[in-house]
PDB file of N, CA and C in Angstrom:
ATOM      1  N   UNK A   1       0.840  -1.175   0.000  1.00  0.00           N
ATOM      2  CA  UNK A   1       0.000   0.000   0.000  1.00  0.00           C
ATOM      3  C   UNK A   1       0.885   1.237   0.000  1.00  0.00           C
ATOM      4  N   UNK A   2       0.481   2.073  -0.925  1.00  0.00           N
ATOM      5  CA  UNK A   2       1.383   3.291  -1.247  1.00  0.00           C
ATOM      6  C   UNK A   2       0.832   4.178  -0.053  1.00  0.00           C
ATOM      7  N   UNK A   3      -0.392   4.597   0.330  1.00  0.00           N
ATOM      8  CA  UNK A   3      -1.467   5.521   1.237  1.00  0.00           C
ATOM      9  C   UNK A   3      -1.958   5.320   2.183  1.00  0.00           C
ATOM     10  N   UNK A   4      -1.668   3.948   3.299  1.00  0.00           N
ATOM     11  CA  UNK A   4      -2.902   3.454   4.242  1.00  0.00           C
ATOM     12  C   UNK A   4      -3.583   4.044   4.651  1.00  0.00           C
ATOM     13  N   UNK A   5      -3.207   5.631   5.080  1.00  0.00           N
ATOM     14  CA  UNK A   5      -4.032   6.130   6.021  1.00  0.00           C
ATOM     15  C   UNK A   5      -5.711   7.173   4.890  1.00  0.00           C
ATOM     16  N   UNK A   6      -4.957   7.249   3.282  1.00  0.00           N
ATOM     17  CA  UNK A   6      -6.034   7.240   2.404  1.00  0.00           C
ATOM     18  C   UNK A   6      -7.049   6.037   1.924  1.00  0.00           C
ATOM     19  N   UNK A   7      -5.885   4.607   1.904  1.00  0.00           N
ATOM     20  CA  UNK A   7      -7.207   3.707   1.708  1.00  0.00           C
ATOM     21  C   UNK A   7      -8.023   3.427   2.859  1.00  0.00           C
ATOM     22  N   UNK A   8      -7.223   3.506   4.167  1.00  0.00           N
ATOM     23  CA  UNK A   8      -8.551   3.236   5.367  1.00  0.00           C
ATOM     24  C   UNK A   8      -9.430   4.616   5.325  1.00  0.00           C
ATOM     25  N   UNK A   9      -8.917   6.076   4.916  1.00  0.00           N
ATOM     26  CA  UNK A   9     -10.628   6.682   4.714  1.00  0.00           C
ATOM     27  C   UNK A   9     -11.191   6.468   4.057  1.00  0.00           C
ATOM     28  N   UNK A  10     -10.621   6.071   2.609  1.00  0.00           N
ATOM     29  CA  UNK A  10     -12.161   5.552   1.699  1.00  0.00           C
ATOM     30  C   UNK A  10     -12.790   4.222   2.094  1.00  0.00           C
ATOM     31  N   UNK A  11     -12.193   3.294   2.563  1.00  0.00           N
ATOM     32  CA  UNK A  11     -12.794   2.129   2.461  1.00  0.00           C
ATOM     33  C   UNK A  11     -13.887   2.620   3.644  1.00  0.00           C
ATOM     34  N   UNK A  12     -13.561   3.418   5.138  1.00  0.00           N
ATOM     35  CA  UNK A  12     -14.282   3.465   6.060  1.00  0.00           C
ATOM     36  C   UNK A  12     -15.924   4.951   5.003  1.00  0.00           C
ATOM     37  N   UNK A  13     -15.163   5.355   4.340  1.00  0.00           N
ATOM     38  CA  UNK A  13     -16.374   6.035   3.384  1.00  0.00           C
ATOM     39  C   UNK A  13     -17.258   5.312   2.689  1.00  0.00           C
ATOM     40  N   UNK A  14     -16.457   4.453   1.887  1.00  0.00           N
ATOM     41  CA  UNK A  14     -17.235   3.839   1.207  1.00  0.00           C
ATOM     42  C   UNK A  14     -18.307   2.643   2.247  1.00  0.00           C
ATOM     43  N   UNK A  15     -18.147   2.221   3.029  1.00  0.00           N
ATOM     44  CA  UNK A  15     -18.394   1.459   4.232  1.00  0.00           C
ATOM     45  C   UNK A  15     -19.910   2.362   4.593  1.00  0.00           C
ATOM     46  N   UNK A  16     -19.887   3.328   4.596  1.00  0.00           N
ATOM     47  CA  UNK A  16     -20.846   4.528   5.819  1.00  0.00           C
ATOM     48  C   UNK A  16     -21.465   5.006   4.467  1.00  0.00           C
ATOM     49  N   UNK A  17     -21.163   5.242   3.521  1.00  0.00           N
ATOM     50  CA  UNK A  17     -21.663   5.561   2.301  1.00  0.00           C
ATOM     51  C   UNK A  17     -23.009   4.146   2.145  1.00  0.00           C
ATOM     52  N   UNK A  18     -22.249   2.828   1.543  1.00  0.00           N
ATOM     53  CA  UNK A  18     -23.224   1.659   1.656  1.00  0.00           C
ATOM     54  C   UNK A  18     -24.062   1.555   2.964  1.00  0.00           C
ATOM     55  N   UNK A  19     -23.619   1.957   3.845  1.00  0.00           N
ATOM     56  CA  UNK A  19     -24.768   1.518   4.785  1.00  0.00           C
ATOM     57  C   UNK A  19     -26.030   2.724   4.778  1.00  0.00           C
ATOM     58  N   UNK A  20     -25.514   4.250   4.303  1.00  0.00           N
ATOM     59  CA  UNK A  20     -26.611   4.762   4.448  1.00  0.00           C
ATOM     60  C   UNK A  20     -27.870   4.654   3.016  1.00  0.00           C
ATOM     61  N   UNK A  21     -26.653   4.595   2.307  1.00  0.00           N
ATOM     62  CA  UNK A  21     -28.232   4.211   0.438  1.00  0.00           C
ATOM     63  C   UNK A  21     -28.363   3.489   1.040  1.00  0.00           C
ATOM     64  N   UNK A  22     -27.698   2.121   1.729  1.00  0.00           N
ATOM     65  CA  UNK A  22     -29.419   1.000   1.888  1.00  0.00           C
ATOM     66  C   UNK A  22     -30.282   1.508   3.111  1.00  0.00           C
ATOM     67  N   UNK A  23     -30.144   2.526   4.097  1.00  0.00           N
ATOM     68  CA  UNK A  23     -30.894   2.757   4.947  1.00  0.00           C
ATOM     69  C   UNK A  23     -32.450   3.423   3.976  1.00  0.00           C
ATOM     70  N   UNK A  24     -31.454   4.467   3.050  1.00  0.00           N
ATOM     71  CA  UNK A  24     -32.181   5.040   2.530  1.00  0.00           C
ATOM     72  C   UNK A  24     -33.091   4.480   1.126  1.00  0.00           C
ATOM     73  N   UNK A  25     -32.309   3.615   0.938  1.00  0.00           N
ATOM     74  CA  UNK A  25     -33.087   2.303  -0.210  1.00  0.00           C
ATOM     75  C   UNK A  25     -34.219   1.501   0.183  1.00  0.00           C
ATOM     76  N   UNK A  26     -34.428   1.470   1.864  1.00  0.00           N
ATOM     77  CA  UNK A  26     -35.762   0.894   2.085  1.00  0.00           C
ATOM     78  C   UNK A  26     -35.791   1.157   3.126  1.00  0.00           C
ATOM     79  N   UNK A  27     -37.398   2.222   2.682  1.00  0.00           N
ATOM     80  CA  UNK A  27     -37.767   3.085   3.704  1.00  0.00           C
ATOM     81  C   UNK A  27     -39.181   2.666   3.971  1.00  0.00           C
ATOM     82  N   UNK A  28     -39.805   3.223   4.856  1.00  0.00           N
ATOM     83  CA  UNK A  28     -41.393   2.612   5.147  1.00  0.00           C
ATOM     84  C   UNK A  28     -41.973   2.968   4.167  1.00  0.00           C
ATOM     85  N   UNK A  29     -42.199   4.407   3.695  1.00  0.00           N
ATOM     86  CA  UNK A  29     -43.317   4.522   2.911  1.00  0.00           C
ATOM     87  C   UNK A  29     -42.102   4.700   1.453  1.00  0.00           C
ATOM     88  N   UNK A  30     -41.299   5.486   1.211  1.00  0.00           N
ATOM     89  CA  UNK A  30     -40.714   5.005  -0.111  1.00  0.00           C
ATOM     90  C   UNK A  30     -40.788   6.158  -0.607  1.00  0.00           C
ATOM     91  N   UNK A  31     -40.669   6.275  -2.185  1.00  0.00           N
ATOM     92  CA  UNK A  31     -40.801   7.879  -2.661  1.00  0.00           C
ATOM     93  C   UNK A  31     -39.851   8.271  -3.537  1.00  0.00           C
ATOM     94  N   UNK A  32     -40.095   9.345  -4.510  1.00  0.00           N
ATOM     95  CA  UNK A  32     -38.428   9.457  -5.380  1.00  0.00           C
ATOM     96  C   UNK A  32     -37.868  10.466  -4.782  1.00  0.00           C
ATOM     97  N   UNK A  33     -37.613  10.886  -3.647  1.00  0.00           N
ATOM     98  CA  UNK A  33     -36.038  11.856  -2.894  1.00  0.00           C
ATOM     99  C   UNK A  33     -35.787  10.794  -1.937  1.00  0.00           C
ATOM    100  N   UNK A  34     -36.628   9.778  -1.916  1.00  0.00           N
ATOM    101  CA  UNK A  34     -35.492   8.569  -0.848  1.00  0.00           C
ATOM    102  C   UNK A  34     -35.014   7.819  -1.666  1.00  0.00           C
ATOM    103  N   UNK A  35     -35.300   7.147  -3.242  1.00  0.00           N
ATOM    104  CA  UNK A  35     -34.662   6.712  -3.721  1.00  0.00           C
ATOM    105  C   UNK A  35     -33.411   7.183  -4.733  1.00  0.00           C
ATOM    106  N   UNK A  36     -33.682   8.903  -4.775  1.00  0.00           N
ATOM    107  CA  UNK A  36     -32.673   9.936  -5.754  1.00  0.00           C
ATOM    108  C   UNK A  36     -31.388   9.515  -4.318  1.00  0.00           C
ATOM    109  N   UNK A  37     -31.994   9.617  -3.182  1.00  0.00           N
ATOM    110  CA  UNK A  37     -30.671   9.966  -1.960  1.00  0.00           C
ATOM    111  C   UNK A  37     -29.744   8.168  -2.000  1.00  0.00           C
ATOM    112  N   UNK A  38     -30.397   7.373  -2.304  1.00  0.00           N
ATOM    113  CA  UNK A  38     -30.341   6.050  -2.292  1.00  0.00           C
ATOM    114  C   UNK A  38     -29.183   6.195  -3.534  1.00  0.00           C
ATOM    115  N   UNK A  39     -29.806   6.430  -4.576  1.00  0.00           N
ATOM    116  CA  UNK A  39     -28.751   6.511  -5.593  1.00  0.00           C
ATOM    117  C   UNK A  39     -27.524   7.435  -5.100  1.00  0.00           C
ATOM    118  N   UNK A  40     -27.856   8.532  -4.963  1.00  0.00           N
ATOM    119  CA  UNK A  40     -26.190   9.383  -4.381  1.00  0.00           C
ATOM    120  C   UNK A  40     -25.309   8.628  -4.139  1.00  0.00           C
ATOM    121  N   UNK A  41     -25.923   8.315  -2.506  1.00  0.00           N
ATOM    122  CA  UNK A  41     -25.262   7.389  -1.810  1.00  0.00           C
ATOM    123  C   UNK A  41     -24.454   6.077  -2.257  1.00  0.00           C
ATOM    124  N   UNK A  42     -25.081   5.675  -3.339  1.00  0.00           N
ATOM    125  CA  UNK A  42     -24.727   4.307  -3.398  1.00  0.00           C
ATOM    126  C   UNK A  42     -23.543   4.798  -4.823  1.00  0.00           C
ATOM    127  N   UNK A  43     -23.339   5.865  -5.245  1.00  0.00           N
ATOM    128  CA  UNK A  43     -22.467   6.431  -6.031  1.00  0.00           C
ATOM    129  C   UNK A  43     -21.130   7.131  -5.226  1.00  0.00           C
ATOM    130  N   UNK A  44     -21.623   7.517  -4.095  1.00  0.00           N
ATOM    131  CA  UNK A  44     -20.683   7.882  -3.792  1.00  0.00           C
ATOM    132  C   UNK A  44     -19.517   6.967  -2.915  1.00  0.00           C
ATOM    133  N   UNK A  45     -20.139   6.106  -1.763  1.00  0.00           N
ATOM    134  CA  UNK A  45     -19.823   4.735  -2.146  1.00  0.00           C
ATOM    135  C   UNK A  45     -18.737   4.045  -2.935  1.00  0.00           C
ATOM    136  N   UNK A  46     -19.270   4.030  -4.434  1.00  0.00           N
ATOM    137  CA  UNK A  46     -18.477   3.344  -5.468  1.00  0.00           C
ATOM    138  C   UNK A  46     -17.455   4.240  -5.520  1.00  0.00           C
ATOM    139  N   UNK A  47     -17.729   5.184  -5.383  1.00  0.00           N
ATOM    140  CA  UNK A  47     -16.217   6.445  -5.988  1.00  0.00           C
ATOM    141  C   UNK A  47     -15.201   6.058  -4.661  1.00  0.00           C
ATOM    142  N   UNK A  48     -15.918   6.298  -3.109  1.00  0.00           N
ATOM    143  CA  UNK A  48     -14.732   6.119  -2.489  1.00  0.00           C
ATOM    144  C   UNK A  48     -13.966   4.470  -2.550  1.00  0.00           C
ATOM    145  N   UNK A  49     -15.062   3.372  -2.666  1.00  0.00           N
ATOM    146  CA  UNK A  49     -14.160   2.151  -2.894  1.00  0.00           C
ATOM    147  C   UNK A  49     -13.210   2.106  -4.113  1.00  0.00           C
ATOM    148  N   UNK A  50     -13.193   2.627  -5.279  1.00  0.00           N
ATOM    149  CA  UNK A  50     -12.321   2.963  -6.384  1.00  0.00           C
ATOM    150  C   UNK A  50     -11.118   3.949  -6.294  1.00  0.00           C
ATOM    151  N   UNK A  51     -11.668   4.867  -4.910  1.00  0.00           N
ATOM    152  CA  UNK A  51     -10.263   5.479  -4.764  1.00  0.00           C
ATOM    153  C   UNK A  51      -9.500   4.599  -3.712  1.00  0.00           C
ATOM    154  N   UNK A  52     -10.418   3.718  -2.681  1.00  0.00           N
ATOM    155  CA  UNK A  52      -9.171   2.944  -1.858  1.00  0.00           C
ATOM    156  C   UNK A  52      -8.384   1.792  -2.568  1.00  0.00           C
ATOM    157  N   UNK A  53      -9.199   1.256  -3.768  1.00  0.00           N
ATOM    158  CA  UNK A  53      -8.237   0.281  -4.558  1.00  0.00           C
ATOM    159  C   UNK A  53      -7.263   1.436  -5.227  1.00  0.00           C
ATOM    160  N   UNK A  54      -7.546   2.387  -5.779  1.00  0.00           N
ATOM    161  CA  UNK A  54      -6.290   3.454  -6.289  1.00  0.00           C
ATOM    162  C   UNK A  54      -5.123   3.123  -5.898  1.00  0.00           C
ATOM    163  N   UNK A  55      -5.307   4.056  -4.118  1.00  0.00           N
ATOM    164  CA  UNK A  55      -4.225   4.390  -3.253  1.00  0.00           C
ATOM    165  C   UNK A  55      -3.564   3.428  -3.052  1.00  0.00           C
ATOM    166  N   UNK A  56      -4.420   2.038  -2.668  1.00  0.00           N
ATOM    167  CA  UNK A  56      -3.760   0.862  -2.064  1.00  0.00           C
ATOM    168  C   UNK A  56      -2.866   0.160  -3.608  1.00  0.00           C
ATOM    169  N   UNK A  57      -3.097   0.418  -4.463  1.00  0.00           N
ATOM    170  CA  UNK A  57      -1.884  -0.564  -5.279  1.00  0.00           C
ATOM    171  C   UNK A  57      -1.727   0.286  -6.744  1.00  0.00           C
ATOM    172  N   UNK A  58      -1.973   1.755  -6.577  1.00  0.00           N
ATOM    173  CA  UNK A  58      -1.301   2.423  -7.862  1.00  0.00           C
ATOM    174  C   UNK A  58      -0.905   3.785  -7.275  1.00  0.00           C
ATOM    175  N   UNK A  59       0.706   4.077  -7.132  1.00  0.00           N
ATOM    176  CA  UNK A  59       1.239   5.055  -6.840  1.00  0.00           C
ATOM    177  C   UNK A  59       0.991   6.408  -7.216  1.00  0.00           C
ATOM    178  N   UNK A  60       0.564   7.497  -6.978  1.00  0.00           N
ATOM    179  CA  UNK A  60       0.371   8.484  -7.234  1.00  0.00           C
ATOM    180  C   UNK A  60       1.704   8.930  -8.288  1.00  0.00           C
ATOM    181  N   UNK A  61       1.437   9.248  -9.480  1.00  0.00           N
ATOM    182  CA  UNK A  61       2.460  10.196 -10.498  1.00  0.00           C
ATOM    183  C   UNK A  61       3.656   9.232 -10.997  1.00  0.00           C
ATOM    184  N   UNK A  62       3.634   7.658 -10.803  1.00  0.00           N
ATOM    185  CA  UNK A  62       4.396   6.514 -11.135  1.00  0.00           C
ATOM    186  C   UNK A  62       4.056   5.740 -12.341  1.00  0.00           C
ATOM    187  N   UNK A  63       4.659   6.438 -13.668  1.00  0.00           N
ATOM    188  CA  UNK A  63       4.115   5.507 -14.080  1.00  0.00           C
ATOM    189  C   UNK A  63       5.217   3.852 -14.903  1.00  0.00           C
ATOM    190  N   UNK A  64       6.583   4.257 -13.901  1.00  0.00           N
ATOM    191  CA  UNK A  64       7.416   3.098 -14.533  1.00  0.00           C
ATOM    192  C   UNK A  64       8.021   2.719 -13.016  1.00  0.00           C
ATOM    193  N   UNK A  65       8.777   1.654 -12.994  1.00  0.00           N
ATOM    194  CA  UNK A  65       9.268   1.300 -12.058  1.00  0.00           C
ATOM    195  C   UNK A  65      10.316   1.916 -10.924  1.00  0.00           C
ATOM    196  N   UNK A  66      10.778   3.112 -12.049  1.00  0.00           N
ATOM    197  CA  UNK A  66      11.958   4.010 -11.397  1.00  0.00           C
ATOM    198  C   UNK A  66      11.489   4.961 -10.881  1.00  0.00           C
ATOM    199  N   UNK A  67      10.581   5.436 -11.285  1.00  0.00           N
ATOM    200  CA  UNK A  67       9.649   6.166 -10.909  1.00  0.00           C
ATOM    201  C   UNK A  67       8.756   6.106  -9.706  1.00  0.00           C
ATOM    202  N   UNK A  68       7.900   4.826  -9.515  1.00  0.00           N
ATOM    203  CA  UNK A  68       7.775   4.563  -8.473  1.00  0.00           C
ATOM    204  C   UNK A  68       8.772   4.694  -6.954  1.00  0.00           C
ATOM    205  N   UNK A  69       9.853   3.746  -7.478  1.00  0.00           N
ATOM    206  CA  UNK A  69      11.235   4.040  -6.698  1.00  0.00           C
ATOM    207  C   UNK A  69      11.383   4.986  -6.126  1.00  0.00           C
ATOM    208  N   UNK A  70      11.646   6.649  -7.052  1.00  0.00           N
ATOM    209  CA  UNK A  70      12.271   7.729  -6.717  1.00  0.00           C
ATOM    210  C   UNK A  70      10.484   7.957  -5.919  1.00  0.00           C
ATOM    211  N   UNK A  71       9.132   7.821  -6.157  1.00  0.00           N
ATOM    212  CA  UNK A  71       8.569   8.179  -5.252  1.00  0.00           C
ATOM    213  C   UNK A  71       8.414   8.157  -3.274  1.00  0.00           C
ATOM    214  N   UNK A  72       9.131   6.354  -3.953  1.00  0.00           N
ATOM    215  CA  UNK A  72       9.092   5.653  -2.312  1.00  0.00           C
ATOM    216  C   UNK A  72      10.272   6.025  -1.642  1.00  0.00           C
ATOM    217  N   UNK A  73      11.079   6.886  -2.530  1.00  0.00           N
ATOM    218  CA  UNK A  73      12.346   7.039  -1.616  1.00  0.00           C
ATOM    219  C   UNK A  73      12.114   8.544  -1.065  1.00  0.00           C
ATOM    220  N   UNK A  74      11.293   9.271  -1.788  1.00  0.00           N
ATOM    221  CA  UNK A  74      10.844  11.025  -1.054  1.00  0.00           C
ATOM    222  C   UNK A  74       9.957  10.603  -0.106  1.00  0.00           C
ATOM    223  N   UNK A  75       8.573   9.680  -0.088  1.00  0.00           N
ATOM    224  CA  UNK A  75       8.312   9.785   1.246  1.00  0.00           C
ATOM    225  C   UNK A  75       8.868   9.377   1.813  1.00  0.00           C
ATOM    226  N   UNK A  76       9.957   8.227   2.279  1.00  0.00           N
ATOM    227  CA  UNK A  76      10.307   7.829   2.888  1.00  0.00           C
ATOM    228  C   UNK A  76      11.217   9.431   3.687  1.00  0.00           C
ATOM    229  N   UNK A  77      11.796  10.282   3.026  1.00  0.00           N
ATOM    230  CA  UNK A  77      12.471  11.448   3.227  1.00  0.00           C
ATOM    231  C   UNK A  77      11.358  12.397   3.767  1.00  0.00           C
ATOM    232  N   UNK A  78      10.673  12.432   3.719  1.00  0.00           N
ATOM    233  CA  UNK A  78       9.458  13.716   4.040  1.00  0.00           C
ATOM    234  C   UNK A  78       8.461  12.772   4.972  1.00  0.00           C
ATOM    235  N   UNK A  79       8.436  11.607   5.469  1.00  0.00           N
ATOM    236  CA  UNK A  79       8.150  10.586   6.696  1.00  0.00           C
ATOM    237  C   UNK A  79       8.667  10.423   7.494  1.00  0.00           C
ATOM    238  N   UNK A  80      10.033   9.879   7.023  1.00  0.00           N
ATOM    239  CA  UNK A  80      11.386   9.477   7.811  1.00  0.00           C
ATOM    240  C   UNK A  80      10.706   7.681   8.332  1.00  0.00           C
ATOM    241  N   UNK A  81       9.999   7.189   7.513  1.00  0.00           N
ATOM    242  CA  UNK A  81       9.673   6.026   7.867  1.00  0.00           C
ATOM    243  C   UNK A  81      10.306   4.792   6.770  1.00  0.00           C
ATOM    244  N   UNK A  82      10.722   3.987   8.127  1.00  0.00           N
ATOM    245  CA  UNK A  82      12.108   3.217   7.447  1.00  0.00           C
ATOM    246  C   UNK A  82      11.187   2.101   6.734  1.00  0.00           C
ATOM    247  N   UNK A  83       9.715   1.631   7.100  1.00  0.00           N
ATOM    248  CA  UNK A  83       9.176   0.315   6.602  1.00  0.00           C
ATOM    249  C   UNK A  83       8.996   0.792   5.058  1.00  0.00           C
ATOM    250  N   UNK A  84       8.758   1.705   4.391  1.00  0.00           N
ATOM    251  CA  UNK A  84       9.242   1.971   2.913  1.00  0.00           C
ATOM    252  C   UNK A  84       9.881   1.358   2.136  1.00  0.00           C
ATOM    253  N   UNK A  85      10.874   1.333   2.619  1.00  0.00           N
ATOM    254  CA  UNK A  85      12.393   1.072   2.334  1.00  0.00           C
ATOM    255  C   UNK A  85      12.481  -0.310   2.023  1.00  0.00           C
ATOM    256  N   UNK A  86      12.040  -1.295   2.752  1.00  0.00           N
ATOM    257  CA  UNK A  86      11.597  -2.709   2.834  1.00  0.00           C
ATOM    258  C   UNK A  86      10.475  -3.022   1.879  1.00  0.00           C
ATOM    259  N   UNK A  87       9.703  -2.252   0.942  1.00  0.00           N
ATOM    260  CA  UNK A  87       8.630  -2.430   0.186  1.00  0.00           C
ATOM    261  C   UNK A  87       8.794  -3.206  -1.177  1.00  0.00           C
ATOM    262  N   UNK A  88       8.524  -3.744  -1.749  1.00  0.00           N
ATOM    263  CA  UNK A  88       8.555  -4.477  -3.083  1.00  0.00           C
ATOM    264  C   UNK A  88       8.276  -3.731  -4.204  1.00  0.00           C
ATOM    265  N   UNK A  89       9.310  -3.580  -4.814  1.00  0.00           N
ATOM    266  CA  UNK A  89       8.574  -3.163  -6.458  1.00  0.00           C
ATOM    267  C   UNK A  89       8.466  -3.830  -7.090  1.00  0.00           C
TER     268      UNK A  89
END
């Protein structure tokens, strides 16, 4: 994971996102602004689970191997966190 602390907010978004379209997907009496909010929801949702697969396995501005590299070696410099360093390309 290039971001953890970005894929655990989307996944916990996308998470609170799905649970509220289905709150709002079945409601007692029903209606089209509970099912327009149902849709939002369940869009917005998809956007944050698509950005936590992003973060978690495609590097921001990498698009070759050296590249990646010279990315993992600046945060590691602007972190100072050594488990980087140990990462697989």
């Amino acid at each position: 994971m290039t971001d953890p602390d970005v894929v655990l907010t989307d996944v916990g978004l996308a998470l609170l996102g799905a649970y509220l379209g289905r709150r709002l997907g079945t409601p007692a009496g029903g209606g089209m602004l509970r099912t327009a909010g149902a849709v939002v929801m369940g869009g917005l949702a998809s956007a944050a689970l698509w950005g936590a697969i992003f973060h978690a396995w495609f590097p921001a501005k990498t698009a070759t191997v050296r590249a990646a590299r010279a990315y993992r070696a600046d945060l590691r410099r602007r972190r100072g966190n050594a488990s980087l360093a140990a990462a697989p390309d």
